[in-house]
Protein backbone atom coordinates (compact mmCIF):
# COMPACT_ATOMS: atom_id res chain seq x y z
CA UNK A 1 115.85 112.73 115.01
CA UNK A 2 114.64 111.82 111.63
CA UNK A 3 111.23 110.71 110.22
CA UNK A 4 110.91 107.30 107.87
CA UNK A 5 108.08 105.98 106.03
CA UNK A 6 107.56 102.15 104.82
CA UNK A 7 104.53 100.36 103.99
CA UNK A 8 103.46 96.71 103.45
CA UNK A 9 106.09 95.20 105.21
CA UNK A 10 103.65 91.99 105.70
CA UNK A 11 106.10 90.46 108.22
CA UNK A 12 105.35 86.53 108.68
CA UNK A 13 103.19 86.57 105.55
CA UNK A 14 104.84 83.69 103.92
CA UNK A 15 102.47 84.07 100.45
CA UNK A 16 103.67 88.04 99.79
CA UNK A 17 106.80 86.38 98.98
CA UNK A 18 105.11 84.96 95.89
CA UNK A 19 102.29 87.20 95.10
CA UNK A 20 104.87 89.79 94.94
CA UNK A 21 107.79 88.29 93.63
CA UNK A 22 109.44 89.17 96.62
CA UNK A 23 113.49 88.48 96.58
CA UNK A 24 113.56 86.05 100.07
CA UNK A 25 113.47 82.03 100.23
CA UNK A 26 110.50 82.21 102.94
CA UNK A 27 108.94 84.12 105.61
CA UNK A 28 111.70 83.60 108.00
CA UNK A 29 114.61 85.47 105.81
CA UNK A 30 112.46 88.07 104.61
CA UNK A 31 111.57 89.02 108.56
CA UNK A 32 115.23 89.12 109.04
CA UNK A 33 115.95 91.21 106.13
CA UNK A 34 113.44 93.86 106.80
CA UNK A 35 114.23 93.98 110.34
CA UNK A 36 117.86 94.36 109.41
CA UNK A 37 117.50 97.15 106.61
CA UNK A 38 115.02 99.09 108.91
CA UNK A 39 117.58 99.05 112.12
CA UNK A 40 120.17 99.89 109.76
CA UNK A 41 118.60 103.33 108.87
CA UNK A 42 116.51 104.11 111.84
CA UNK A 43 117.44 105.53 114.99
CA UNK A 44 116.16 104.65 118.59
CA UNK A 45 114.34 108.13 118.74
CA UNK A 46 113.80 108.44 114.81
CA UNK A 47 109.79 108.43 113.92
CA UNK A 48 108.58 106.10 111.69
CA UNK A 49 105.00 106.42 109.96
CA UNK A 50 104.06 102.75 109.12
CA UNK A 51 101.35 103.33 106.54
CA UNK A 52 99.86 99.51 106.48
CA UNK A 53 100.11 96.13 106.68
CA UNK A 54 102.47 95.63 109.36
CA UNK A 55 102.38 91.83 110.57
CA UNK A 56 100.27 88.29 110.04
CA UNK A 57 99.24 86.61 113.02
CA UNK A 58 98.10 87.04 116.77
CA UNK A 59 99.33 89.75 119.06
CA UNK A 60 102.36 88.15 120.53
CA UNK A 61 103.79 87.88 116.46
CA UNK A 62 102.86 91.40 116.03
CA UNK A 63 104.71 93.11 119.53
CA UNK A 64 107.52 90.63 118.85
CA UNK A 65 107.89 92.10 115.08
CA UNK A 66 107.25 95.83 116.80
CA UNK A 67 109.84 95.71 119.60
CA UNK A 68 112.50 94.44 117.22
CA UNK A 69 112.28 97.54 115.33
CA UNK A 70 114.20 100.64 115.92
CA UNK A 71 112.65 104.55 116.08
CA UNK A 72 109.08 105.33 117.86
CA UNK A 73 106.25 103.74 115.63
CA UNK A 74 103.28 105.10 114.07
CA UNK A 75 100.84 103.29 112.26
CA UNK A 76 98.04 104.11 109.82
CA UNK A 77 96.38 101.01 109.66
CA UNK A 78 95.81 99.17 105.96
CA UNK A 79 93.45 96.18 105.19
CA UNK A 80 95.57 93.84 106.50
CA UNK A 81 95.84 95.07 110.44
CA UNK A 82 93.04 93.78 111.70
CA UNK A 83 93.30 94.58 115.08
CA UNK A 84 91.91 97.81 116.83
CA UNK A 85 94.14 101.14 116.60
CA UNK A 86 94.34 100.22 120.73
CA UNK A 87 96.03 97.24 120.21
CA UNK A 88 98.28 98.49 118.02
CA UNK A 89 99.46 101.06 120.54
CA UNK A 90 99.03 98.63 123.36
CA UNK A 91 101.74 95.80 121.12
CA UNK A 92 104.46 98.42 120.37
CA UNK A 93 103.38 101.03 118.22
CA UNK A 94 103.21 105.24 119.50
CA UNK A 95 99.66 105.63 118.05
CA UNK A 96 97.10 104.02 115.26
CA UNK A 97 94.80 104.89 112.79
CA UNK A 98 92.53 103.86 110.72
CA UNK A 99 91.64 107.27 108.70
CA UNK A 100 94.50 108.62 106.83
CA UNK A 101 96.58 111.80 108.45
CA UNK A 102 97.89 115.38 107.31
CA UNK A 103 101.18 115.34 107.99
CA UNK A 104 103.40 118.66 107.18
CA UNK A 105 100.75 120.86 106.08
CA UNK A 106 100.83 119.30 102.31
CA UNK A 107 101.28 115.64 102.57
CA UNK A 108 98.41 113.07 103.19
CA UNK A 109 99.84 109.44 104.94
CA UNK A 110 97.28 106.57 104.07
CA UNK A 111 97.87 102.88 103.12
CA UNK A 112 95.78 102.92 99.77
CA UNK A 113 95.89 106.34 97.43
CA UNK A 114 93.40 108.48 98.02
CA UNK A 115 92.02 110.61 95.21
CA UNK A 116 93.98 113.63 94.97
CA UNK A 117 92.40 116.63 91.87
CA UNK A 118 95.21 116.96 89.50
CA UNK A 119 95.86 120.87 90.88
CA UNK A 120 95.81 119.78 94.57
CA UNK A 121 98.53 121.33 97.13
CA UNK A 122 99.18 118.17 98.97
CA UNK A 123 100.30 114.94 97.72
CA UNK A 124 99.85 111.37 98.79
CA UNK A 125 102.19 109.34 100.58
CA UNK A 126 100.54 105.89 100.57
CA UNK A 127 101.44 102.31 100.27
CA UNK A 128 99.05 99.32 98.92
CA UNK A 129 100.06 99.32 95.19
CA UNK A 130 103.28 96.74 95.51
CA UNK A 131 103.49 96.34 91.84
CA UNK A 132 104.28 100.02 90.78
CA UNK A 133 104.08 103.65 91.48
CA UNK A 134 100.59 105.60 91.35
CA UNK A 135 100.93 107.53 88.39
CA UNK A 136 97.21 109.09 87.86
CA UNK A 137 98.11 112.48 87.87
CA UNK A 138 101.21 114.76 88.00
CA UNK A 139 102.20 118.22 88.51
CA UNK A 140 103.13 120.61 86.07
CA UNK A 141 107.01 119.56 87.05
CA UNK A 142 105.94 116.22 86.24
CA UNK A 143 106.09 115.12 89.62
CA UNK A 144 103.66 112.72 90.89
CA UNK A 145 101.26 113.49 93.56
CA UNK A 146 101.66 110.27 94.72
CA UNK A 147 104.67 108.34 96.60
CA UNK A 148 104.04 104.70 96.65
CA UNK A 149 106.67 103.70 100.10
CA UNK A 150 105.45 99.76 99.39
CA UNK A 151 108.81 97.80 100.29
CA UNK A 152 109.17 96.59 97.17
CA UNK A 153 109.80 100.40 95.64
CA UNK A 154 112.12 101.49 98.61
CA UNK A 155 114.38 98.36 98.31
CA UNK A 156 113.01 97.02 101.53
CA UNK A 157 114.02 99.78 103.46
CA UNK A 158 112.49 102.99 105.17
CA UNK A 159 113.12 105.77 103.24
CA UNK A 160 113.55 109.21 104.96
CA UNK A 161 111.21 112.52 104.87
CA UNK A 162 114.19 114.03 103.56
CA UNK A 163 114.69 111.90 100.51
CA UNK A 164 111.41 112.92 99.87
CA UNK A 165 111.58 116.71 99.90
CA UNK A 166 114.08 116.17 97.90
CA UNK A 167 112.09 114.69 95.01
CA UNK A 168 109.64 117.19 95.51
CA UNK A 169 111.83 120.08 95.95
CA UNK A 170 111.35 121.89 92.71
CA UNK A 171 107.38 121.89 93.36
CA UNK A 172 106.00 124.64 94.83
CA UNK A 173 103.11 123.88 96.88
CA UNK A 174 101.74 127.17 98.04
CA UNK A 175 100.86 128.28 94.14
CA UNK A 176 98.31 125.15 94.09
């Protein structure tokens, strides 16, 4: 079992295509191609934090979009989910939330950053920011306390907890 984190997927959003220069010809082939990448990577019993902005549309589009999807979904709710943190769960997904999550001891999962002090032990796993990574502050190792998993920084695909440690493996977090 492995753990994934993606953000901002904004399946059926047809206009994230062009606000974010997104690489599809419409809504219908960028579904597809997330749906691929993510099955392609995740197991059937792999956890998957969702931080934000799953799906556009009513409830059926939403559990449609979930049950395609591979692994056992979380979901920390961003400004586009709309719906309540029980509808989430009842449409596909493990749990919701609306208030970002501890996760590890010394990460934080949310959908926007949230401010972090520049000596903090935990860093920020967040989505939101589709244009860039959240570069406010950084640790002495010049790592930043912030990992932006918006699709458009993880090619379109999750990316593991692993991959993570492994960018933060030279930072130690119990001297912070």
């Amino acid at each position: 079992m492995k753990t994934w984190f993606i953000a901002d997927t904004h399946f059926h959003h047809y206009k994230i295509i062009e606000y974010c220069n997104r690489p599809f010809k419409d809504a219908k082939e960028m579904n597809y191609k997330l749906i691929q990448n993510w099955n392609k990577v995740v197991g059937s019993e792999d956890i998957v934090y969702m931080l934000g902005d799953f799906c556009l549309g009513d409830k059926d589009a939403i559990s449609n979009m979930a049950f395609q999807l591979n692994g056992r979904k979380m979901l920390v709710c961003g400004n586009h989910d709309l719906l309540k943190p029980t509808d989430y769960i009842e449409l596909g997904f493990e749990w919701a939330t609306r208030f970002p999550i501890i996760f590890a001891n010394y990460m934080i999962l949310s959908h926007e950053p949230v401010f972090l002090e520049h000596n903090s032990c935990r860093i920020n796993i967040h989505g939101h920011l589709h244009t860039g990574q959240h570069r406010q502050f950084k640790f002495d190792s010049d790592k930043n306390l912030y990992y932006n998993v918006s699709v458009e920084q993880i090619d379109y695909t999750p990316i593991s907890l692993n991959e993570i440690e492994k960018y933060y493996a030279d930072v130690s977090f119990k001297s912070r």
